[in-house]
N, C-alpha and C. Protein backbone atom coordinates (compact mmCIF):
# COMPACT_ATOMS: atom_id res chain seq x y z
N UNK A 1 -5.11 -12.50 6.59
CA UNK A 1 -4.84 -13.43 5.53
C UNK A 1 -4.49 -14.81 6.09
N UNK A 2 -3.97 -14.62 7.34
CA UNK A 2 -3.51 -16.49 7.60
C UNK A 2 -4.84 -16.96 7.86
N UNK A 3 -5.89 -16.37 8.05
CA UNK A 3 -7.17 -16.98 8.53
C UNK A 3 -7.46 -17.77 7.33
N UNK A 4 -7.35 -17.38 5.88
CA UNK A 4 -7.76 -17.92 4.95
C UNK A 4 -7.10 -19.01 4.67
N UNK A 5 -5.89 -19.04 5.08
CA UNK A 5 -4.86 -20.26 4.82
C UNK A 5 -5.14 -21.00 5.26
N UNK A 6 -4.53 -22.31 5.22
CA UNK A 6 -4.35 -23.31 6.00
C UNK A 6 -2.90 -23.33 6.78
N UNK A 7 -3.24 -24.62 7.64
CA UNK A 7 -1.40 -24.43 8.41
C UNK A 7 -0.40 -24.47 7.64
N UNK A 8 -0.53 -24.78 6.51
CA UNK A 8 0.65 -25.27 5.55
C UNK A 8 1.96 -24.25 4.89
N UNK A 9 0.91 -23.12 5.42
CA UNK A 9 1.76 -21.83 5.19
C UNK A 9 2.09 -20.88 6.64
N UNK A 10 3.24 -19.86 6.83
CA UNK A 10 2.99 -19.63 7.50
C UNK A 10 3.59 -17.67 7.20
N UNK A 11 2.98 -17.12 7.55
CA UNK A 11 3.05 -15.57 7.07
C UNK A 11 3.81 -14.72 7.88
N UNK A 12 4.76 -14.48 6.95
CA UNK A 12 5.93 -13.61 8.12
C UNK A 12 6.08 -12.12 7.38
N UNK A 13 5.88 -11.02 8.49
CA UNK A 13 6.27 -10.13 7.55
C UNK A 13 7.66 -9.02 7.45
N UNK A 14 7.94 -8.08 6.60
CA UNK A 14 9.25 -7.64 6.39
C UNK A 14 10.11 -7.76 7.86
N UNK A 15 9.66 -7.04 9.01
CA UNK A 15 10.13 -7.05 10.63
C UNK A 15 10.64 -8.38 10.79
N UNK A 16 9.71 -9.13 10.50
CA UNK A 16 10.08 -10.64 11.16
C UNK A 16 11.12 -11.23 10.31
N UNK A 17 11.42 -10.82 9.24
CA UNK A 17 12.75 -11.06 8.53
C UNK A 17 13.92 -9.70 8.75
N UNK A 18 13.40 -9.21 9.90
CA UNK A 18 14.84 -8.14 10.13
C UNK A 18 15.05 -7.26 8.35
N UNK A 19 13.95 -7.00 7.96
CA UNK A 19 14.20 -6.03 6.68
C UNK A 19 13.45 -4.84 7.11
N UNK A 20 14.57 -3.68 7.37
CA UNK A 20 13.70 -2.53 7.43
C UNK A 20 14.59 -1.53 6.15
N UNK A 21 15.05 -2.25 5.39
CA UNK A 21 15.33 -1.01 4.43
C UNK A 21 14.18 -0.61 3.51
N UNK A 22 14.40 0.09 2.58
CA UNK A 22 13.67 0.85 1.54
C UNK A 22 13.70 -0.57 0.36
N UNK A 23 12.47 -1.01 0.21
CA UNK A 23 12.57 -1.81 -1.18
C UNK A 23 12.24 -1.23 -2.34
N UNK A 24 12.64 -1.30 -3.12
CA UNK A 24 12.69 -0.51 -4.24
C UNK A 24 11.43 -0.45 -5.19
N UNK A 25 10.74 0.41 -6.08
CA UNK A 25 9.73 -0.11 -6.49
C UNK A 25 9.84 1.39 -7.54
N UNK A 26 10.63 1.40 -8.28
CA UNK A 26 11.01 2.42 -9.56
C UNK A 26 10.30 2.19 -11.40
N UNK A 27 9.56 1.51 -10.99
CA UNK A 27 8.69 1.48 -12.49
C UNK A 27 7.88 2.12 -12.88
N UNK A 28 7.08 2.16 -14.09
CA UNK A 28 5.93 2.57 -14.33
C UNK A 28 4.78 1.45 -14.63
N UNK A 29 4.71 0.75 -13.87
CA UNK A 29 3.54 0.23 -14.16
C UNK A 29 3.05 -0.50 -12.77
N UNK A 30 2.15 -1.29 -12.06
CA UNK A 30 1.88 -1.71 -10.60
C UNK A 30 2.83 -2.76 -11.01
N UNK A 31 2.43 -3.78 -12.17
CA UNK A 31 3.14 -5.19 -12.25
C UNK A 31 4.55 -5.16 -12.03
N UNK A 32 4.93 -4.32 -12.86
CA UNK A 32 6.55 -4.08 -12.82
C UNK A 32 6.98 -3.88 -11.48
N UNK A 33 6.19 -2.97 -10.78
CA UNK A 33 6.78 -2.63 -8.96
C UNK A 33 6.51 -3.58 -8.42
N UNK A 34 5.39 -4.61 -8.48
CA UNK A 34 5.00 -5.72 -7.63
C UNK A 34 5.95 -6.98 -7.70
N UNK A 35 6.09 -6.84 -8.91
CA UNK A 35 7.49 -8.21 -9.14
C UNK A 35 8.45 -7.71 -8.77
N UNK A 36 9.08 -6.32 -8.87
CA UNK A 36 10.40 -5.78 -8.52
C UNK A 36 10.62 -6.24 -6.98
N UNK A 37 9.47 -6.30 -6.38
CA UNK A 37 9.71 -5.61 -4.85
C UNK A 37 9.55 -7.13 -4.40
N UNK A 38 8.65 -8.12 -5.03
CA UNK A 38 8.89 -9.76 -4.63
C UNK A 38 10.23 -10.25 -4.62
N UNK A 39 10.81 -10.00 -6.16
CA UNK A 39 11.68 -10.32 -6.51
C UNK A 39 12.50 -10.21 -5.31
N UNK A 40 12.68 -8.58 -5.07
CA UNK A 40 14.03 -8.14 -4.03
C UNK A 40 13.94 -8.97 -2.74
N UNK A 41 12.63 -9.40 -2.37
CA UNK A 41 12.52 -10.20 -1.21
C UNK A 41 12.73 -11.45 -1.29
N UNK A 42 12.93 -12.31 -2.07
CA UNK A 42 13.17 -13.81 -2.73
C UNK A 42 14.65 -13.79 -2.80
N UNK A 43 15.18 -12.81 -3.55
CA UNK A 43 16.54 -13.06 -3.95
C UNK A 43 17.62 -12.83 -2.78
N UNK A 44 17.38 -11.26 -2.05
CA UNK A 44 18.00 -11.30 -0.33
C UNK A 44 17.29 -12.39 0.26
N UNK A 45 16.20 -13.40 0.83
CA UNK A 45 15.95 -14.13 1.77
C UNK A 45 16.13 -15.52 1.08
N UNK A 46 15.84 -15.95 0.07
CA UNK A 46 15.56 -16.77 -0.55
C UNK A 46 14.45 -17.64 0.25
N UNK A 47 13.23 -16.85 0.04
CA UNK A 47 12.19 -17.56 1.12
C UNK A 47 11.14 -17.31 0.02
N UNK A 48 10.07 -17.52 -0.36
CA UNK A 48 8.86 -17.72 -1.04
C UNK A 48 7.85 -16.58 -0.79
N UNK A 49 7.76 -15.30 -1.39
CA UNK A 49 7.15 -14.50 -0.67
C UNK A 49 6.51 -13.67 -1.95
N UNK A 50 5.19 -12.61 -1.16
CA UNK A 50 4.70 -11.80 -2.79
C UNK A 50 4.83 -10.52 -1.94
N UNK A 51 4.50 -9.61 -2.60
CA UNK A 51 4.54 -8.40 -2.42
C UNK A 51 3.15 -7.63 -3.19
N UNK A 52 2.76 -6.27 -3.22
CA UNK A 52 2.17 -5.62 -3.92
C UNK A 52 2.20 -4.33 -4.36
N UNK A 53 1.32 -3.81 -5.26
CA UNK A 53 1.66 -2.96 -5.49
C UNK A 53 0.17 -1.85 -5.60
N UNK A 54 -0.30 -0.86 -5.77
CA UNK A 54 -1.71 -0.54 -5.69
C UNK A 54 -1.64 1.14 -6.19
N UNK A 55 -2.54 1.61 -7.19
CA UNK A 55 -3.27 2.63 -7.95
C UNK A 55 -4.43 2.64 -8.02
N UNK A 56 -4.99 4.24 -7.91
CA UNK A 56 -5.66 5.01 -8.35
C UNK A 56 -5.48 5.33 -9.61
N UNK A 57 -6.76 4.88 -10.38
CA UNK A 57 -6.56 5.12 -11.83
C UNK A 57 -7.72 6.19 -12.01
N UNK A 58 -7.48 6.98 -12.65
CA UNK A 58 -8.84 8.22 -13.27
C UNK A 58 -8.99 8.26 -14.54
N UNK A 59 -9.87 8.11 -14.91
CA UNK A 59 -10.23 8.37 -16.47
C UNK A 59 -9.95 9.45 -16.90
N UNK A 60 -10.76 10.73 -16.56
CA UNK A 60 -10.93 11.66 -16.88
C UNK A 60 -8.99 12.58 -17.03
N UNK A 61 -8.62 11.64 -16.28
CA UNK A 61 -6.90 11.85 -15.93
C UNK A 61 -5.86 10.83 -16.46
N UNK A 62 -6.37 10.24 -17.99
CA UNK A 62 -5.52 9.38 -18.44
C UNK A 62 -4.90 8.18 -17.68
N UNK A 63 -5.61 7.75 -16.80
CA UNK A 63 -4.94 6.96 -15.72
C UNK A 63 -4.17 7.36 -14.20
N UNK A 64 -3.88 8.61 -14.77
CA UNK A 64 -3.43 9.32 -13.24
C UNK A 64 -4.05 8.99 -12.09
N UNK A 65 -3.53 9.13 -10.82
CA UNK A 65 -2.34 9.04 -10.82
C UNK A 65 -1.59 7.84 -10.90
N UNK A 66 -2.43 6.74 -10.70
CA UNK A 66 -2.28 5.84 -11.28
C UNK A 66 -0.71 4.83 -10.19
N UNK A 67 0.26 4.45 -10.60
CA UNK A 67 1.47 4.07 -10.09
C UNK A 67 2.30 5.21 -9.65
N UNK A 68 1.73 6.22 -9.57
CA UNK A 68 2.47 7.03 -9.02
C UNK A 68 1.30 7.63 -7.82
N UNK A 69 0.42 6.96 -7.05
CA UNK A 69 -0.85 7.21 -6.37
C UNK A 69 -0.20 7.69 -4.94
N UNK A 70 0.84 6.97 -4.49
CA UNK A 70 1.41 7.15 -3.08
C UNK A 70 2.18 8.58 -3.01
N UNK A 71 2.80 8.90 -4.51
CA UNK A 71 3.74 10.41 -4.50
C UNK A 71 3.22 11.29 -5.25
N UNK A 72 1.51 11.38 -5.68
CA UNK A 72 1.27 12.19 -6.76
C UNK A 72 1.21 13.67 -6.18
N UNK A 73 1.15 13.90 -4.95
CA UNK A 73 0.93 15.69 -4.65
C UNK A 73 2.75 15.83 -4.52
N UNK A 74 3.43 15.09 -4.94
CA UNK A 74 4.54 15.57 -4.58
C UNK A 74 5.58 15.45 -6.37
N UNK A 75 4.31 15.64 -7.34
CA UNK A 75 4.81 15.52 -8.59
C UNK A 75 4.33 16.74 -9.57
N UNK A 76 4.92 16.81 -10.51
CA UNK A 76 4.27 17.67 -11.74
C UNK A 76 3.55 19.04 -10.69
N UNK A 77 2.56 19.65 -11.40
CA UNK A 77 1.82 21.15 -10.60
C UNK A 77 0.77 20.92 -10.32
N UNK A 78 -0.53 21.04 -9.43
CA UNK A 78 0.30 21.68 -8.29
C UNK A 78 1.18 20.64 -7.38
N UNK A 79 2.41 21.14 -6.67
CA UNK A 79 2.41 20.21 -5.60
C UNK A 79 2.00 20.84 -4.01
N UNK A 80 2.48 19.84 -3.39
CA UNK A 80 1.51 20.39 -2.17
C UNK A 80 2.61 19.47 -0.75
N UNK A 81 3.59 19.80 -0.54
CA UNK A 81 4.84 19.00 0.20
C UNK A 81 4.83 19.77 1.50
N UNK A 82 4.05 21.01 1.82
CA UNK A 82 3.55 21.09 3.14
C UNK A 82 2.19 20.53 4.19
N UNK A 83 1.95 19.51 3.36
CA UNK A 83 0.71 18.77 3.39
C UNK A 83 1.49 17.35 3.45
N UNK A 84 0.76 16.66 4.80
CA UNK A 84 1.07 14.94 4.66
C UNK A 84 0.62 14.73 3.85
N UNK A 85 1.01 13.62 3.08
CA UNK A 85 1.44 13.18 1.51
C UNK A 85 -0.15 12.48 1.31
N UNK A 86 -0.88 11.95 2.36
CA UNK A 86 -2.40 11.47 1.55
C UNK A 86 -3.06 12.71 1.47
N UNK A 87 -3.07 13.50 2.34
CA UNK A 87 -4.19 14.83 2.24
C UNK A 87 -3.53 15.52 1.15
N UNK A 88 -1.79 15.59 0.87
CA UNK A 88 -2.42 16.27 -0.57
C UNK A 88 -2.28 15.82 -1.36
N UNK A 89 -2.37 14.26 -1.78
CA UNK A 89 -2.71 13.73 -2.93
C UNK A 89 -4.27 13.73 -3.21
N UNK A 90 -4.84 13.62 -2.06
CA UNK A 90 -6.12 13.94 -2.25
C UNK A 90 -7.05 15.41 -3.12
N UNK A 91 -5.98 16.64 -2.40
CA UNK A 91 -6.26 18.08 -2.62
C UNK A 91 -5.95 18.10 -3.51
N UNK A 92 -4.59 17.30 -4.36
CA UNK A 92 -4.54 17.47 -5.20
C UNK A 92 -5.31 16.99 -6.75
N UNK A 93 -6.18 15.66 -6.46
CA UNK A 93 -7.15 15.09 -7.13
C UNK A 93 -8.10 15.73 -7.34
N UNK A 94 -8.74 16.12 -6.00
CA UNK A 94 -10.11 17.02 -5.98
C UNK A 94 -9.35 18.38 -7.07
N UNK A 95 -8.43 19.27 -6.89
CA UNK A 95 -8.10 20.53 -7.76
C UNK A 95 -8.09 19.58 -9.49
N UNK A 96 -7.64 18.58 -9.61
CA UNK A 96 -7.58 18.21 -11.30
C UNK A 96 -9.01 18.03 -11.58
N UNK A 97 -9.45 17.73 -10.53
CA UNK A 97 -11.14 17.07 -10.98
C UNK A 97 -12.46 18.06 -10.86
N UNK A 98 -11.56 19.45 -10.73
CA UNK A 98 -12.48 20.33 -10.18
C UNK A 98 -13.62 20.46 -10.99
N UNK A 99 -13.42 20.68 -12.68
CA UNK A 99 -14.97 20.86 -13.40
C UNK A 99 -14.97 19.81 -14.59
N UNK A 100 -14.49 18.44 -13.79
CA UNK A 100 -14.95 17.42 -14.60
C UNK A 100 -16.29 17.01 -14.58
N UNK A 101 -16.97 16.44 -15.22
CA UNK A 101 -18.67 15.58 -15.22
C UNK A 101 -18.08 14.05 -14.81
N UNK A 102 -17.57 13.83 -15.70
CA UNK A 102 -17.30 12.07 -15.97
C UNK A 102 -15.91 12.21 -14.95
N UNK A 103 -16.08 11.05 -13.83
CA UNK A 103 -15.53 11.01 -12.64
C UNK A 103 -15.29 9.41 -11.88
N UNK A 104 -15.57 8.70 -13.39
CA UNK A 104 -14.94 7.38 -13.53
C UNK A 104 -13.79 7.23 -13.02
N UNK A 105 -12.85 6.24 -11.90
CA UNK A 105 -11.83 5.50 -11.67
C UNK A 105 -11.92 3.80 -11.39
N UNK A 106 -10.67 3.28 -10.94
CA UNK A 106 -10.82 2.34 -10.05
C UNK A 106 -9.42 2.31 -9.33
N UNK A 107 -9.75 1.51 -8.40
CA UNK A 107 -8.05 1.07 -7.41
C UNK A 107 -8.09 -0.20 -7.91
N UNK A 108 -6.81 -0.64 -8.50
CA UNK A 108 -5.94 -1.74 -8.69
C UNK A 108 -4.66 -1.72 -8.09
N UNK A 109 -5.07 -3.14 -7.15
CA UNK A 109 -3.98 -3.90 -6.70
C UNK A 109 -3.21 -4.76 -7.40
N UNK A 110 -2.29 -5.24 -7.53
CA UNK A 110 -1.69 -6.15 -8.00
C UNK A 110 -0.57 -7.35 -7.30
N UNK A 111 -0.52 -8.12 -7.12
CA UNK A 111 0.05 -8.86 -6.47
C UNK A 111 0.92 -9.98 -6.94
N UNK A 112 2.12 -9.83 -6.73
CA UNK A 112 3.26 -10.83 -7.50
C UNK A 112 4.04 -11.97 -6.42
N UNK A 113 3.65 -13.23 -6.72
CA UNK A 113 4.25 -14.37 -5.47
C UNK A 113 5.02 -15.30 -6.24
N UNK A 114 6.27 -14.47 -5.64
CA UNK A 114 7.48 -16.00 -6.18
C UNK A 114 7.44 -16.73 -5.67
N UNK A 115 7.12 -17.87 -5.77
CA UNK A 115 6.88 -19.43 -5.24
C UNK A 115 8.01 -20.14 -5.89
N UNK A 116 8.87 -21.16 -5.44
CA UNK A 116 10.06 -21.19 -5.91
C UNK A 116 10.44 -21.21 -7.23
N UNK A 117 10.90 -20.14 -6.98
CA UNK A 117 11.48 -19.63 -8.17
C UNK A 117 10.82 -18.89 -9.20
N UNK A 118 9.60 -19.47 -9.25
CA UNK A 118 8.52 -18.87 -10.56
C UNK A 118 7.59 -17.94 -10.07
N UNK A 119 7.45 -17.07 -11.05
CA UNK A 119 6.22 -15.88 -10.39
C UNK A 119 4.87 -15.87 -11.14
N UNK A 120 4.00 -15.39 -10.21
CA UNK A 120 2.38 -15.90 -10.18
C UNK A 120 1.91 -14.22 -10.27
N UNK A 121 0.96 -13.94 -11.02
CA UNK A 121 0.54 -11.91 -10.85
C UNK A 121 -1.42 -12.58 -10.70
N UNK A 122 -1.59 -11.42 -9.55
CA UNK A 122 -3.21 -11.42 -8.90
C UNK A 122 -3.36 -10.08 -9.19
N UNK A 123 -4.79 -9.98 -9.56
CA UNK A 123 -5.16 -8.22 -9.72
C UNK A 123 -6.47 -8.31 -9.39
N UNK A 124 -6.61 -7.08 -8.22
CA UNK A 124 -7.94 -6.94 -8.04
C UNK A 124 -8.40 -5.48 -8.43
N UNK A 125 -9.53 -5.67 -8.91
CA UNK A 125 -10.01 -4.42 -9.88
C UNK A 125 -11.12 -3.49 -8.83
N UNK A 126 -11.43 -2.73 -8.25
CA UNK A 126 -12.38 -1.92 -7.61
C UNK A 126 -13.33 -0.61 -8.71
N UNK A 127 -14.29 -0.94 -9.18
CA UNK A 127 -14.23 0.06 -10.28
C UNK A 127 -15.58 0.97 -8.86
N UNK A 128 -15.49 2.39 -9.55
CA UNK A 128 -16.19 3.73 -8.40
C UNK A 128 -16.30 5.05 -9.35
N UNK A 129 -15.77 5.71 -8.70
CA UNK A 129 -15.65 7.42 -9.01
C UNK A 129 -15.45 7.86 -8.22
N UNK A 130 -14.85 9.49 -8.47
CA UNK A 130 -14.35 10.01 -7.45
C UNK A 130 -15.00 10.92 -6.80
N UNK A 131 -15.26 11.15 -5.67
CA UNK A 131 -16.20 12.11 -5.25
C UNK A 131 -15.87 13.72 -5.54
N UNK A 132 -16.67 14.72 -5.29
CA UNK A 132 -16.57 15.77 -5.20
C UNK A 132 -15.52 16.71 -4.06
N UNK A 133 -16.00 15.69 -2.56
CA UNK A 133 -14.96 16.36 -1.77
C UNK A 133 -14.95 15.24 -1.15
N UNK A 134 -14.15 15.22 0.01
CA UNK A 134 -13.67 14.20 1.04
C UNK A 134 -14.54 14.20 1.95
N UNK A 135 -15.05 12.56 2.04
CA UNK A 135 -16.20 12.16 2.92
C UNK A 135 -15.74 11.37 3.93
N UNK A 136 -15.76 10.98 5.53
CA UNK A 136 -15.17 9.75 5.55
C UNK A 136 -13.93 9.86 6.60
N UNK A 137 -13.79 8.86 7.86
CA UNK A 137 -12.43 9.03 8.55
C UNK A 137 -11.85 7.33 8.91
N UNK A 138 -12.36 6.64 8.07
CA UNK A 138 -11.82 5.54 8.07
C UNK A 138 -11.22 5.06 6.61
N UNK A 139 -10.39 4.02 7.00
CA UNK A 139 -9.36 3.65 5.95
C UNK A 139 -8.02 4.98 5.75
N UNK A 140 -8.07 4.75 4.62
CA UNK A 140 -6.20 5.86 4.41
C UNK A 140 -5.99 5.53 2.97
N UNK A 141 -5.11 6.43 2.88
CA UNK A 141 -4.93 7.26 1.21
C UNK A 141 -6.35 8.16 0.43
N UNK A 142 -6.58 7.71 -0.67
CA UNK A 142 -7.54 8.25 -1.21
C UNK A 142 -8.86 7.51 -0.74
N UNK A 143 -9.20 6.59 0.13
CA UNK A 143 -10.45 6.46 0.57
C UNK A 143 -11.74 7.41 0.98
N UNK A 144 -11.45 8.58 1.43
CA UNK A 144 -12.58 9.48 1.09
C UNK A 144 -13.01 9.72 0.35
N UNK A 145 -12.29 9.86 -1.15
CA UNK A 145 -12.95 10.18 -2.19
C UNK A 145 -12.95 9.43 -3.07
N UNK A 146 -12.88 8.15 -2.99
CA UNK A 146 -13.73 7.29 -3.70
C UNK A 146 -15.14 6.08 -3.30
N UNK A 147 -15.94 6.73 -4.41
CA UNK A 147 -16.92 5.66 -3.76
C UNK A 147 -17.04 4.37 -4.88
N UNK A 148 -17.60 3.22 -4.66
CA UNK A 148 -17.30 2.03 -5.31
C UNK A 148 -18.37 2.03 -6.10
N UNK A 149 -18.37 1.28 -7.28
CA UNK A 149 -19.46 1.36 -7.73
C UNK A 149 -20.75 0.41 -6.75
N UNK A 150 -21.92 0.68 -7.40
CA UNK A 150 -23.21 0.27 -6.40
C UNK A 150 -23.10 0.11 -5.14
N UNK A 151 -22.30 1.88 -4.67
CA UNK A 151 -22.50 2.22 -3.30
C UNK A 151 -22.75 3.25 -3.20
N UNK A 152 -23.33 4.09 -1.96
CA UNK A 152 -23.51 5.16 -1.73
C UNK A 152 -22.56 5.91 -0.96
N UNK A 153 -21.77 5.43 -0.59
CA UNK A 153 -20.93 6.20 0.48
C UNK A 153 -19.09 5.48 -0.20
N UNK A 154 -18.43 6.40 0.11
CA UNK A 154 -16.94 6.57 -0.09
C UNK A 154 -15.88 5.15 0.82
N UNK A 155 -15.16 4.65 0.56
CA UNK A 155 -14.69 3.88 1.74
C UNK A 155 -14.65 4.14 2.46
N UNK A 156 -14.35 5.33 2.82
CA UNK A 156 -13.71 5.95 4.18
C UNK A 156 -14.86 6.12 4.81
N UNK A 157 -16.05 5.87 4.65
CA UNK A 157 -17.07 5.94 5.65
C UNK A 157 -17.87 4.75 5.58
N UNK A 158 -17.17 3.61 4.48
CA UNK A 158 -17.66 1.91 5.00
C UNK A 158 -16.99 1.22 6.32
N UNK A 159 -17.98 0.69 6.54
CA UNK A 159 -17.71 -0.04 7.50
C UNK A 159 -16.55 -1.42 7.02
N UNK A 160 -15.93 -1.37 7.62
CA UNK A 160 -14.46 -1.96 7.34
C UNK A 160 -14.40 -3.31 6.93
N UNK A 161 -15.38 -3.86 7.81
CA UNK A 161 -15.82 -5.50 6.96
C UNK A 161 -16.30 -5.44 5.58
N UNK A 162 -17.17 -4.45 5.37
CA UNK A 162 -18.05 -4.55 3.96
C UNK A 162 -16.69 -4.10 3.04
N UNK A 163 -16.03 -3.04 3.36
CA UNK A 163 -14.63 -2.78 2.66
C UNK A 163 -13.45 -3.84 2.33
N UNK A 164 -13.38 -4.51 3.32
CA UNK A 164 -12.77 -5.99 3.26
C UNK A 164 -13.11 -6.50 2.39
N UNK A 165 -14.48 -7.02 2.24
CA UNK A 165 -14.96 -7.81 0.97
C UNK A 165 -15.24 -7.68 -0.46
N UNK A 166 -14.75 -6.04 -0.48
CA UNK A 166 -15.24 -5.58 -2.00
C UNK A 166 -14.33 -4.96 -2.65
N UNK A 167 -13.10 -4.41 -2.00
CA UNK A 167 -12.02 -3.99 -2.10
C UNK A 167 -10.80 -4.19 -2.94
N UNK A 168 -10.48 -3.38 -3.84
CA UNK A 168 -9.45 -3.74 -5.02
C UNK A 168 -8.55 -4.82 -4.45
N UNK A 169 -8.08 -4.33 -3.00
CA UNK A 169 -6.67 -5.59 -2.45
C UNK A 169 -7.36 -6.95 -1.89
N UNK A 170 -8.61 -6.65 -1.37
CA UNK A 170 -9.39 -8.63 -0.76
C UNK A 170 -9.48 -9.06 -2.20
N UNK A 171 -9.72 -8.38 -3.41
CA UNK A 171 -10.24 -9.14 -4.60
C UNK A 171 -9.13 -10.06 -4.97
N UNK A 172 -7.78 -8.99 -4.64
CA UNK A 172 -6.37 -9.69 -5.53
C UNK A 172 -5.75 -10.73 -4.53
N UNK A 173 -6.51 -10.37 -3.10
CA UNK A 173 -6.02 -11.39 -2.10
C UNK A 173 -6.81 -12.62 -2.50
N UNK A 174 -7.72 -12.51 -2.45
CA UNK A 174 -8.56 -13.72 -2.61
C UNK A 174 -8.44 -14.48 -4.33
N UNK A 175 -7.97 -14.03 -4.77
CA UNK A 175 -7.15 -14.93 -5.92
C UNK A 175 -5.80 -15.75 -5.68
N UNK A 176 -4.90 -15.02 -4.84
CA UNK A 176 -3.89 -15.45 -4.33
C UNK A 176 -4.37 -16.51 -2.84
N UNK A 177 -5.09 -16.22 -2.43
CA UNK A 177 -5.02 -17.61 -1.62
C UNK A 177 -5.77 -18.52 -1.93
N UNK A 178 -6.69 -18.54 -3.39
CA UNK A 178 -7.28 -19.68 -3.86
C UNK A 178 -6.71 -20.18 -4.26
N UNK A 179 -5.39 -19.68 -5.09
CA UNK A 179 -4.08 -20.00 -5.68
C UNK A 179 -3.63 -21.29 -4.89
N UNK A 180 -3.26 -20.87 -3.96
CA UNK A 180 -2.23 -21.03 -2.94
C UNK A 180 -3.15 -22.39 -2.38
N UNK A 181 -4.31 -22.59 -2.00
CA UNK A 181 -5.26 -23.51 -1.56
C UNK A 181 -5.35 -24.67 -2.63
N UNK A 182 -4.90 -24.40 -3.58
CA UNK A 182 -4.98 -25.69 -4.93
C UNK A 182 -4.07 -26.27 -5.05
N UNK A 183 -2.62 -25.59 -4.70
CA UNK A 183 -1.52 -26.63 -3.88
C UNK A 183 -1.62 -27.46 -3.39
């Protein structure tokens, strides 16, 4: 991201402000966690900063898992807590989706930047479906099993540049630093 910037900014992240606690992010919705978690970083540093927030949404699953994408094998039935937490949010997608047809989602990012004082919301939309099984050993979380729309292959087996550029979080990035460039 500083590539896109200019010098005028300069990008520091949680480490480089000596924050290694837990920021909080207890809502139901991305916006609500994305401002929560800016917020908490503005108000302890008082420095100008955004944060984000990011879901898996499923149709066929009312939105599931939706804002709860990072803890869903570790919610409601089945869960799956002898399993690192992406493989079985995954196992656990593929078991809800087992004899669906319609296999519509997207990943939304969302992105909230308090700039002094006032807050700014970016959303980038990825619309796909979900695959059948897990394809794929690049990227992380649910990237195997989603593929984007007018693609053939899952993220997790794009090549990382083409993923860069089409990607629910470059979409919401690249609103936020056009933002930020009109300054």
């Amino acid at each position: 991201m500083s590539a896109l910037l200019s010098r005028n900014f300069e990008l520091l992240g949680l480490k480089d402000l000596n924050m290694d606690e837990e920021i909080p992010e207890d809502h139901d919705t991305l916006e609500a966690n994305a401002s929560q978690k800016a917020w908490y970083i503005f108000n302890k540093k008082g420095l100008n900063c955004f944060a984000d927030d990011t879901g898996l949404e499923v149709d066929a699953l009312n939105g599931a898992p939706g804002v709860y994408s990072a803890r869903y094998s570790r919610m409601g039935h089945p869960t799956f807590p002898e399993m690192e937490p992406a493989q079985g949010n995954i196992r656990k997608l593929l078991l809800k989706m087992e004899d669906v047809v319609e296999r519509s989602a997207r990943f939304r990012t969302v992105i909230s930047l308090v700039l002094n004082g006032k807050e700014y919301q970016f959303e980038g939309v990825a619309e796909g479906a979900i695959t059948e099984f897990a394809s794929g050993v690049k990227g992380f979380g649910y990237d195997p099993i989603f593929t984007p729309r007018g693609y053939d292959t899952t993220f997790a087996e794009m090549d990382l540049s083409l993923k860069n550029q089409i990607s629910h979080r470059a979409r919401a990035v690249r609103q936020l630093v056009d933002f930020l460039k009109e300054m």
